[in-house]
Each structure stands twice: as C-alpha cells, then as structure tokens.
PDB file of N, CA and C in Angstrom:
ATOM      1  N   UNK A   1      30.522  17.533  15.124  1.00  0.00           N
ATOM      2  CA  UNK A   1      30.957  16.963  13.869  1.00  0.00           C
ATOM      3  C   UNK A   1      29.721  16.590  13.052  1.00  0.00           C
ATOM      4  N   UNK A   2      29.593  17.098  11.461  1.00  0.00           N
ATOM      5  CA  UNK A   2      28.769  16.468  11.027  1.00  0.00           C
ATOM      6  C   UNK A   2      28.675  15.256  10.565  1.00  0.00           C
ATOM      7  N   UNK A   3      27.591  14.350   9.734  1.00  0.00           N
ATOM      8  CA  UNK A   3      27.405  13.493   9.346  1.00  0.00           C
ATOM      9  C   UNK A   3      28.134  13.257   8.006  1.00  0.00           C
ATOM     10  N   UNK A   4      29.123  11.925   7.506  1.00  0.00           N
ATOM     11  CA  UNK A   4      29.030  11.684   6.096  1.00  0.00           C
ATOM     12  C   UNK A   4      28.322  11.613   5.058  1.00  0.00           C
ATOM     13  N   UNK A   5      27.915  12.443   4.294  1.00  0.00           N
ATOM     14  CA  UNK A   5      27.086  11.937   3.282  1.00  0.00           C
ATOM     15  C   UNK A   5      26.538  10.891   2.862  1.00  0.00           C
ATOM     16  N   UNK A   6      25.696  10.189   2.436  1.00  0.00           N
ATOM     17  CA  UNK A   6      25.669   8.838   2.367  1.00  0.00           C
ATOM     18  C   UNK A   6      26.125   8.462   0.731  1.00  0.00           C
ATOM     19  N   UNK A   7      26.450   9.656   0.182  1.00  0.00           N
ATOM     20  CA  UNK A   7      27.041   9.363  -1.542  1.00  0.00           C
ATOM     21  C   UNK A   7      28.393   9.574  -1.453  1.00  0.00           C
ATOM     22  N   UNK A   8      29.403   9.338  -2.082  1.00  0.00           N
ATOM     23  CA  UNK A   8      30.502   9.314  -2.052  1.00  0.00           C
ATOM     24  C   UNK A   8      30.461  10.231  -3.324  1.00  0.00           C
ATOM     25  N   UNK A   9      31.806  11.007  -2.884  1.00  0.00           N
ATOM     26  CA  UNK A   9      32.226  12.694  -3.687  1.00  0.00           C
ATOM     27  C   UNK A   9      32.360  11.907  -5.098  1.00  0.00           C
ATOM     28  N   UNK A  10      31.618  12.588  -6.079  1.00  0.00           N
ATOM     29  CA  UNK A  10      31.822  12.287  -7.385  1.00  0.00           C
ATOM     30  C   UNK A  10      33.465  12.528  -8.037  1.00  0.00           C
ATOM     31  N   UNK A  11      33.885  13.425  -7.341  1.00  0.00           N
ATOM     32  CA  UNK A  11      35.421  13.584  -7.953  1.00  0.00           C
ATOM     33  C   UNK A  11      36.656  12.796  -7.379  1.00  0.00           C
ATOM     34  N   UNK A  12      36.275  12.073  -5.640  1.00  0.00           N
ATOM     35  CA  UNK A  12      36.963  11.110  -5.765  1.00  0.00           C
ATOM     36  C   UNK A  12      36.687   9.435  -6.077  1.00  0.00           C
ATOM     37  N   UNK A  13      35.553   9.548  -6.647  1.00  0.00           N
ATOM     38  CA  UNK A  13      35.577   7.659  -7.171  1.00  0.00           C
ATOM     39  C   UNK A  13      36.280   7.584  -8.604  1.00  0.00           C
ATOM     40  N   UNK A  14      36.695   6.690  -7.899  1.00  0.00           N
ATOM     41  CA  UNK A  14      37.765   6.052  -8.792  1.00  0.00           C
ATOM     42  C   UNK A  14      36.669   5.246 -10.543  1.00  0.00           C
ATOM     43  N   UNK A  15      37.315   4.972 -11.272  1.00  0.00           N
ATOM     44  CA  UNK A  15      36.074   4.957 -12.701  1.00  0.00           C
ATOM     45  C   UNK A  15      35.552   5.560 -13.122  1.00  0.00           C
ATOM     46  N   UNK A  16      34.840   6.735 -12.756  1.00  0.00           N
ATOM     47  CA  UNK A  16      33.980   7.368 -12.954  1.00  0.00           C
ATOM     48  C   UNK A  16      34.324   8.038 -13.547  1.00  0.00           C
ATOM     49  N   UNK A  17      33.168   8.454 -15.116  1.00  0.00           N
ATOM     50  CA  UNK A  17      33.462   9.277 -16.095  1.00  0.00           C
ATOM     51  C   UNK A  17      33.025  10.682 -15.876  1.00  0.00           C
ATOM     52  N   UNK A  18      32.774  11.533 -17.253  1.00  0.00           N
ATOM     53  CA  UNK A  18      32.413  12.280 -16.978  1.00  0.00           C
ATOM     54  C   UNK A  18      30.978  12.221 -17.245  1.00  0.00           C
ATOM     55  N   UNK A  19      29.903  12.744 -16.684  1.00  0.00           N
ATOM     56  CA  UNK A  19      28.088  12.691 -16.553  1.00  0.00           C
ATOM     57  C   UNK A  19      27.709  11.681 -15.848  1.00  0.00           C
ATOM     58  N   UNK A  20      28.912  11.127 -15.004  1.00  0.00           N
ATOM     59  CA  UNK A  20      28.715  10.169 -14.543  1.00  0.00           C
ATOM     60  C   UNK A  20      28.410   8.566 -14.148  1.00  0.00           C
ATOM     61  N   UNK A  21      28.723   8.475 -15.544  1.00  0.00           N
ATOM     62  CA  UNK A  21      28.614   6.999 -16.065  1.00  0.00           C
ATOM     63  C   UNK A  21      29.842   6.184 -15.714  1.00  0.00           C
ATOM     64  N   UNK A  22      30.276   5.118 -15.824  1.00  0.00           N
ATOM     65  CA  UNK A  22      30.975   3.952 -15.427  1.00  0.00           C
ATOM     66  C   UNK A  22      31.788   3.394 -16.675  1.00  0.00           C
ATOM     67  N   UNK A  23      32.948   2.888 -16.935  1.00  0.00           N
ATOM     68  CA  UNK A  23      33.542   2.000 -18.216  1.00  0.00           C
ATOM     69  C   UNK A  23      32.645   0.686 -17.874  1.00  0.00           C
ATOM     70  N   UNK A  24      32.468  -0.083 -19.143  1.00  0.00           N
ATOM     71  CA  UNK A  24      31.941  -1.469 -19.244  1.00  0.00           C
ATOM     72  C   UNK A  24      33.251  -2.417 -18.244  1.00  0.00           C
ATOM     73  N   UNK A  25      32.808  -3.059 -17.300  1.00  0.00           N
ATOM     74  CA  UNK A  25      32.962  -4.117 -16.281  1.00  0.00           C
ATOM     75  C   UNK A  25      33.500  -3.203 -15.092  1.00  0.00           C
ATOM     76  N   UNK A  26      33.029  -1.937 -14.500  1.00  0.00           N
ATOM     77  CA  UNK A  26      33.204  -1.712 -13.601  1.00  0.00           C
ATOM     78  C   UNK A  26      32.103  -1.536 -12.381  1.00  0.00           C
ATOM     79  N   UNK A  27      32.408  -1.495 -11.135  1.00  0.00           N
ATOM     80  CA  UNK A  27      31.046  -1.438 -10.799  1.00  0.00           C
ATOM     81  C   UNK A  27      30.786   0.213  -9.661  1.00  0.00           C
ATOM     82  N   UNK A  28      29.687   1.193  -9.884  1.00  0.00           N
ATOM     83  CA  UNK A  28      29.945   1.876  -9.065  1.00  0.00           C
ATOM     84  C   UNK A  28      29.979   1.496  -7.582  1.00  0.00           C
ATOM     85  N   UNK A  29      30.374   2.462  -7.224  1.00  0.00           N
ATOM     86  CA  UNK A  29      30.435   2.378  -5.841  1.00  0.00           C
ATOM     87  C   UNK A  29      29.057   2.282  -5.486  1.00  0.00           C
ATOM     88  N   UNK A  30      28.767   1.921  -3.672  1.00  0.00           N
ATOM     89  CA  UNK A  30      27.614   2.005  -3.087  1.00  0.00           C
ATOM     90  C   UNK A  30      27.240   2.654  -2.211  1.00  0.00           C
ATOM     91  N   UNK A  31      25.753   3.215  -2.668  1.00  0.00           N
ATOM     92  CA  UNK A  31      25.290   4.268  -1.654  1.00  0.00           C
ATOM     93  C   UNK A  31      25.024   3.845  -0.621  1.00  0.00           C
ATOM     94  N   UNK A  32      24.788   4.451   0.599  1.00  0.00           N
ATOM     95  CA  UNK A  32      23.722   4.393   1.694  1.00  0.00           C
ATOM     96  C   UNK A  32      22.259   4.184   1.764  1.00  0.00           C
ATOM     97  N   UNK A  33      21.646   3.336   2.259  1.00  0.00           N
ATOM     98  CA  UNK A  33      20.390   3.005   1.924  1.00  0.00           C
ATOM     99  C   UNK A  33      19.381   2.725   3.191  1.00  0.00           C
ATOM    100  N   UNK A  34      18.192   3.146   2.823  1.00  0.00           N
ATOM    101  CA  UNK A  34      17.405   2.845   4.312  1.00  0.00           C
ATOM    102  C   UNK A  34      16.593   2.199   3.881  1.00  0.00           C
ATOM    103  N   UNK A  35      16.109   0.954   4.474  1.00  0.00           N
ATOM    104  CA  UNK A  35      15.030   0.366   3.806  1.00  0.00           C
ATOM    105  C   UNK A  35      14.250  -0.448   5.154  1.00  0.00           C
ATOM    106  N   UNK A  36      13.122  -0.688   5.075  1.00  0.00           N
ATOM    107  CA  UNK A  36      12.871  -1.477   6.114  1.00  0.00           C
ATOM    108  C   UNK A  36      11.645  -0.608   6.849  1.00  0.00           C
ATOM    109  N   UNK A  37      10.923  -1.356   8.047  1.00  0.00           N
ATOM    110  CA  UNK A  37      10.816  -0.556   9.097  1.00  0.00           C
ATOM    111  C   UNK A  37      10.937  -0.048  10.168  1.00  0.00           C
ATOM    112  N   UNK A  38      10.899   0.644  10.978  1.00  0.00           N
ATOM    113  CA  UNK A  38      11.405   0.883  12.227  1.00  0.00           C
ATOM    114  C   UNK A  38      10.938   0.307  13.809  1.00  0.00           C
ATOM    115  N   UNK A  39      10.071  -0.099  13.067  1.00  0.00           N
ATOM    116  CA  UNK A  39       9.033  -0.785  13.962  1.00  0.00           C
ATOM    117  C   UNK A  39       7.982  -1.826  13.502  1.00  0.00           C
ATOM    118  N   UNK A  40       7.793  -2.799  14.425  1.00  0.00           N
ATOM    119  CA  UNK A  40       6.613  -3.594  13.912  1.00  0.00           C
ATOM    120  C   UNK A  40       5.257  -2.949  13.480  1.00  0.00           C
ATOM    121  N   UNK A  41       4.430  -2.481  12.491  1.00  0.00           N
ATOM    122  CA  UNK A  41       3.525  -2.583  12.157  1.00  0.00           C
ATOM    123  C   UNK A  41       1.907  -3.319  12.779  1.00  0.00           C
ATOM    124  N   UNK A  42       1.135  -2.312  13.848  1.00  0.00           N
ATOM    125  CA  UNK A  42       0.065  -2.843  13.883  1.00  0.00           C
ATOM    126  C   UNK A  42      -0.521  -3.669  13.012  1.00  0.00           C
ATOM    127  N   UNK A  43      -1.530  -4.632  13.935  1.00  0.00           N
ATOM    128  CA  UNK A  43      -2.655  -5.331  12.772  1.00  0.00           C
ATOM    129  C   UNK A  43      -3.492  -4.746  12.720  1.00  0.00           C
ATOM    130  N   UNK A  44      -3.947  -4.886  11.399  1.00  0.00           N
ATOM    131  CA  UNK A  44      -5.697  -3.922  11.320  1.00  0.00           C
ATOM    132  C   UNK A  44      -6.632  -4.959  12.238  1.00  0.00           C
ATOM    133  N   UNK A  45      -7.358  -3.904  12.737  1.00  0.00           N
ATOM    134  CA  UNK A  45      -8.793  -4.679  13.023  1.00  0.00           C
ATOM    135  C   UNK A  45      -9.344  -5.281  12.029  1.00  0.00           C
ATOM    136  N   UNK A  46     -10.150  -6.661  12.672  1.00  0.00           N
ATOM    137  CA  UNK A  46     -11.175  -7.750  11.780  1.00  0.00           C
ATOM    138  C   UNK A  46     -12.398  -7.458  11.906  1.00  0.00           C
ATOM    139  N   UNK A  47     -12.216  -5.961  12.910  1.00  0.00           N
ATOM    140  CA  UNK A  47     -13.821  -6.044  13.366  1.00  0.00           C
ATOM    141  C   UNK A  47     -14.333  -4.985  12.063  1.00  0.00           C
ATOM    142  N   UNK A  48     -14.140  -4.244  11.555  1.00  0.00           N
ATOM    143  CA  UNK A  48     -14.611  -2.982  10.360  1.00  0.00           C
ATOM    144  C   UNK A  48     -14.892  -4.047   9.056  1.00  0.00           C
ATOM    145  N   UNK A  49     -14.080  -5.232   8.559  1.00  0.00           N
ATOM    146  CA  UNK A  49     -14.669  -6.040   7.324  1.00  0.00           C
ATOM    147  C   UNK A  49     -15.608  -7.059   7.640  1.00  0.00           C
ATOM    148  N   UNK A  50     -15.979  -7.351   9.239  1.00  0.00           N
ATOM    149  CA  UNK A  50     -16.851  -8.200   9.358  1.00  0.00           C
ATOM    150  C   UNK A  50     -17.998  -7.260   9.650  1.00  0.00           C
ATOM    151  N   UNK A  51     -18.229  -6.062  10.491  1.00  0.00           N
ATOM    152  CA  UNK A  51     -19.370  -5.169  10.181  1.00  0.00           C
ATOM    153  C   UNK A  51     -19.527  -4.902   8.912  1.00  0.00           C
ATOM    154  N   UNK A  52     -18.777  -4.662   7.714  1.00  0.00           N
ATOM    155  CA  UNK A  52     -19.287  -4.392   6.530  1.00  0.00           C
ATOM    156  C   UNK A  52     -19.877  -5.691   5.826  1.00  0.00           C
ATOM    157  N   UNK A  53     -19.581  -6.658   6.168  1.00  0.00           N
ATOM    158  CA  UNK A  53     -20.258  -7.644   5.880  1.00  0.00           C
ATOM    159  C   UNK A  53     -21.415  -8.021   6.467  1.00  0.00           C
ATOM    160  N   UNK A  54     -21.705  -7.811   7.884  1.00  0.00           N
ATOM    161  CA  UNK A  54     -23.144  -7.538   8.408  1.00  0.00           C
ATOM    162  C   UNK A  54     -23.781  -6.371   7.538  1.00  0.00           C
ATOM    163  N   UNK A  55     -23.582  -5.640   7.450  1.00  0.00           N
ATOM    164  CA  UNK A  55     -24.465  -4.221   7.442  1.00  0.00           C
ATOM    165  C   UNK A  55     -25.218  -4.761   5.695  1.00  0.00           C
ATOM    166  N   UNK A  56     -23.775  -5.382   4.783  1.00  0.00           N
ATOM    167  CA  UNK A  56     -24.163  -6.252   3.851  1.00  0.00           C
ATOM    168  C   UNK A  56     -25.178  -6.682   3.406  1.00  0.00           C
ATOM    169  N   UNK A  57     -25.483  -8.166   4.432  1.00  0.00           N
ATOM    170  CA  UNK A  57     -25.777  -9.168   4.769  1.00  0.00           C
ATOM    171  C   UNK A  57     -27.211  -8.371   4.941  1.00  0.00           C
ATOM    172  N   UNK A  58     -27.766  -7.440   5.624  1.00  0.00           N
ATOM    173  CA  UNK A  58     -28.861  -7.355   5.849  1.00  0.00           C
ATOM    174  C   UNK A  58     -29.679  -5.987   5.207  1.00  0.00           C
ATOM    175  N   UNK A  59     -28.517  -5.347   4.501  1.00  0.00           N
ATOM    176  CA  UNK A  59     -29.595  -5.031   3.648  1.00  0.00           C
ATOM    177  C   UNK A  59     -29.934  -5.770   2.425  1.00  0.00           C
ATOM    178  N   UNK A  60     -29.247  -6.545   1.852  1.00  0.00           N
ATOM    179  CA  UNK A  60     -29.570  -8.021   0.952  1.00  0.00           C
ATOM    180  C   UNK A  60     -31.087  -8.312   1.102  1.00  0.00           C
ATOM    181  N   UNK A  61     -30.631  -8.878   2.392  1.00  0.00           N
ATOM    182  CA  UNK A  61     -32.381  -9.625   3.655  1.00  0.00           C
ATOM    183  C   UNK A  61     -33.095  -8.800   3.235  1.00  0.00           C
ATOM    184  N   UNK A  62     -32.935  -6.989   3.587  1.00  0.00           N
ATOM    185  CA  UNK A  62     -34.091  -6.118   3.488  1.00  0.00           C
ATOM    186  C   UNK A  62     -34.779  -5.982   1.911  1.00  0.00           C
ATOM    187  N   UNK A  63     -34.062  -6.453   0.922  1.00  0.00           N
ATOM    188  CA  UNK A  63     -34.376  -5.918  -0.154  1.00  0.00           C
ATOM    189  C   UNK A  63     -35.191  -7.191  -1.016  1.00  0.00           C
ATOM    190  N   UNK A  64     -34.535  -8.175  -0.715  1.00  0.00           N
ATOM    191  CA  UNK A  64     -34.921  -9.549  -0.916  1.00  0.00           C
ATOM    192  C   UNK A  64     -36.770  -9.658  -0.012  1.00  0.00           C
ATOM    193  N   UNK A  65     -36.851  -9.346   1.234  1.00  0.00           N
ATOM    194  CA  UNK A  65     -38.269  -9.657   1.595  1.00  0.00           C
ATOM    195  C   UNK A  65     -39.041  -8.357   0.943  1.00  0.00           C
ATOM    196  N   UNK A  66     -38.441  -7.424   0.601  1.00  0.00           N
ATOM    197  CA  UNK A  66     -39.505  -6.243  -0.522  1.00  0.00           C
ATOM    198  C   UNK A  66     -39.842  -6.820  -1.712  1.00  0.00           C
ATOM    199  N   UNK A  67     -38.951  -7.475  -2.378  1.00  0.00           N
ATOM    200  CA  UNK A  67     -39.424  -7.905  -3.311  1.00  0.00           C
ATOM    201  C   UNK A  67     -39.917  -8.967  -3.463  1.00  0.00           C
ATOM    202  N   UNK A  68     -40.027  -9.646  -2.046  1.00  0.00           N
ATOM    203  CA  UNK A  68     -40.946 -11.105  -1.665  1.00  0.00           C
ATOM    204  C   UNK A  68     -42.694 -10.440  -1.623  1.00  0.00           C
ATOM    205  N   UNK A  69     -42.553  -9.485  -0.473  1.00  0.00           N
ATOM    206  CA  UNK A  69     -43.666  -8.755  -0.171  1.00  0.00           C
ATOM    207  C   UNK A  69     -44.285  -8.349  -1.448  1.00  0.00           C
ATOM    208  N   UNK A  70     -43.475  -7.741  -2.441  1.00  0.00           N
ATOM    209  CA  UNK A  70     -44.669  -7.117  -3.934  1.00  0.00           C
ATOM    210  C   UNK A  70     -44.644  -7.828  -4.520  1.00  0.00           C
ATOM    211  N   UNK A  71     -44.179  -9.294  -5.031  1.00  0.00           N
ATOM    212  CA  UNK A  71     -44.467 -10.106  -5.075  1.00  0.00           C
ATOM    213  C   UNK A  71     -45.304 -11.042  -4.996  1.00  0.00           C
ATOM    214  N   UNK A  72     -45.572 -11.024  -3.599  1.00  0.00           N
ATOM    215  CA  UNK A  72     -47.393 -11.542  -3.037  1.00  0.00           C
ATOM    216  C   UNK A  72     -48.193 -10.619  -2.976  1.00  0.00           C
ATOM    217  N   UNK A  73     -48.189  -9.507  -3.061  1.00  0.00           N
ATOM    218  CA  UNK A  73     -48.950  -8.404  -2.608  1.00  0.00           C
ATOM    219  C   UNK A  73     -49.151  -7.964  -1.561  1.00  0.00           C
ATOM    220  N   UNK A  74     -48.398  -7.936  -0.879  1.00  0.00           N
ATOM    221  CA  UNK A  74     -48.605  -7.530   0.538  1.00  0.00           C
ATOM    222  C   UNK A  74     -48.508  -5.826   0.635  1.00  0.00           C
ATOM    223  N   UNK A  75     -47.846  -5.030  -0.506  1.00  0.00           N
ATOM    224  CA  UNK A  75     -47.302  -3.798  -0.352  1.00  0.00           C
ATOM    225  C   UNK A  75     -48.395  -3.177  -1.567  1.00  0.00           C
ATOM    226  N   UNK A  76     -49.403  -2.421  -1.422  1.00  0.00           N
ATOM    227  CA  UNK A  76     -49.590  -1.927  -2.696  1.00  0.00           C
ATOM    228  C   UNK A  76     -49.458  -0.786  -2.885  1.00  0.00           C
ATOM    229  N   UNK A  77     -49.140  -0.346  -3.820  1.00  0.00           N
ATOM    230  CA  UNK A  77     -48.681   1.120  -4.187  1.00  0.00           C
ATOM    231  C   UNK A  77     -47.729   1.723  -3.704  1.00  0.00           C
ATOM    232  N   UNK A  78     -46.636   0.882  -3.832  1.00  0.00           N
ATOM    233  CA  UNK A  78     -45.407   1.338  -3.087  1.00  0.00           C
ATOM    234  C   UNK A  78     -44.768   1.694  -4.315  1.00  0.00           C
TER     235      UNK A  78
END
C-alpha cells in the first residue's frame, strides 16, 4: 500500500476556489509538515577557536617585538 500524500486532493476540499484561493473567513485545510531534527546535534569543538586565537595571539607578539627591534635598532636593513 502506498503512502497518503501529505496535501489533500485539490478537488475534494471543501472552499476552495478556482486557482486555488479560499472565500474571506475560511481557513484552508492543513498540510503535512516536517520540521525539527532527527537527532541531537553534535557540539562543535572549543578547541579550533581557541587555537585560532593562539596562533593570533602570537603572531601579534611576533610583529609587535619587530617593530620593537627597528625601533631600537637592533635589525638593520631589514
């Protein structure tokens, strides 16, 4: 046996015009609907935004003591 449709036959609902529209204060009928999920949803890892925040974090450091270093002169002709 197959499955019901999840729309109901346009030629038997009751109201229903023609193109498919409705008279004022009626309400169509209701479809079938899937909504939701089927399953709980993993958590992302915390570990990939806290490495990007290291990797961050130190090239900041690296760029900050270059421009400490030419600064004092420690680098010339770089």
């Amino acid at each position: 046996m197959t499955a019901e449709p999840p729309d109901p036959d346009p030629r038997r609902t009751p109201d229903l015009e023609a193109g498919g529209g409705v008279p004022p204060g009626s309400t169509p009928p209701d479809s079938a609907q899937t909504s939701g999920l089927s399953h709980p949803q993993p958590m992302p890892s915390k570990a990939m935004p806290v490495l990007w925040l290291v990797l961050t974090g130190v090239l900041v450091l690296m760029v900050a003591a270059l421009v400490v270093a030419l600064a004092l002169g420690w680098l010339r002709g770089v």
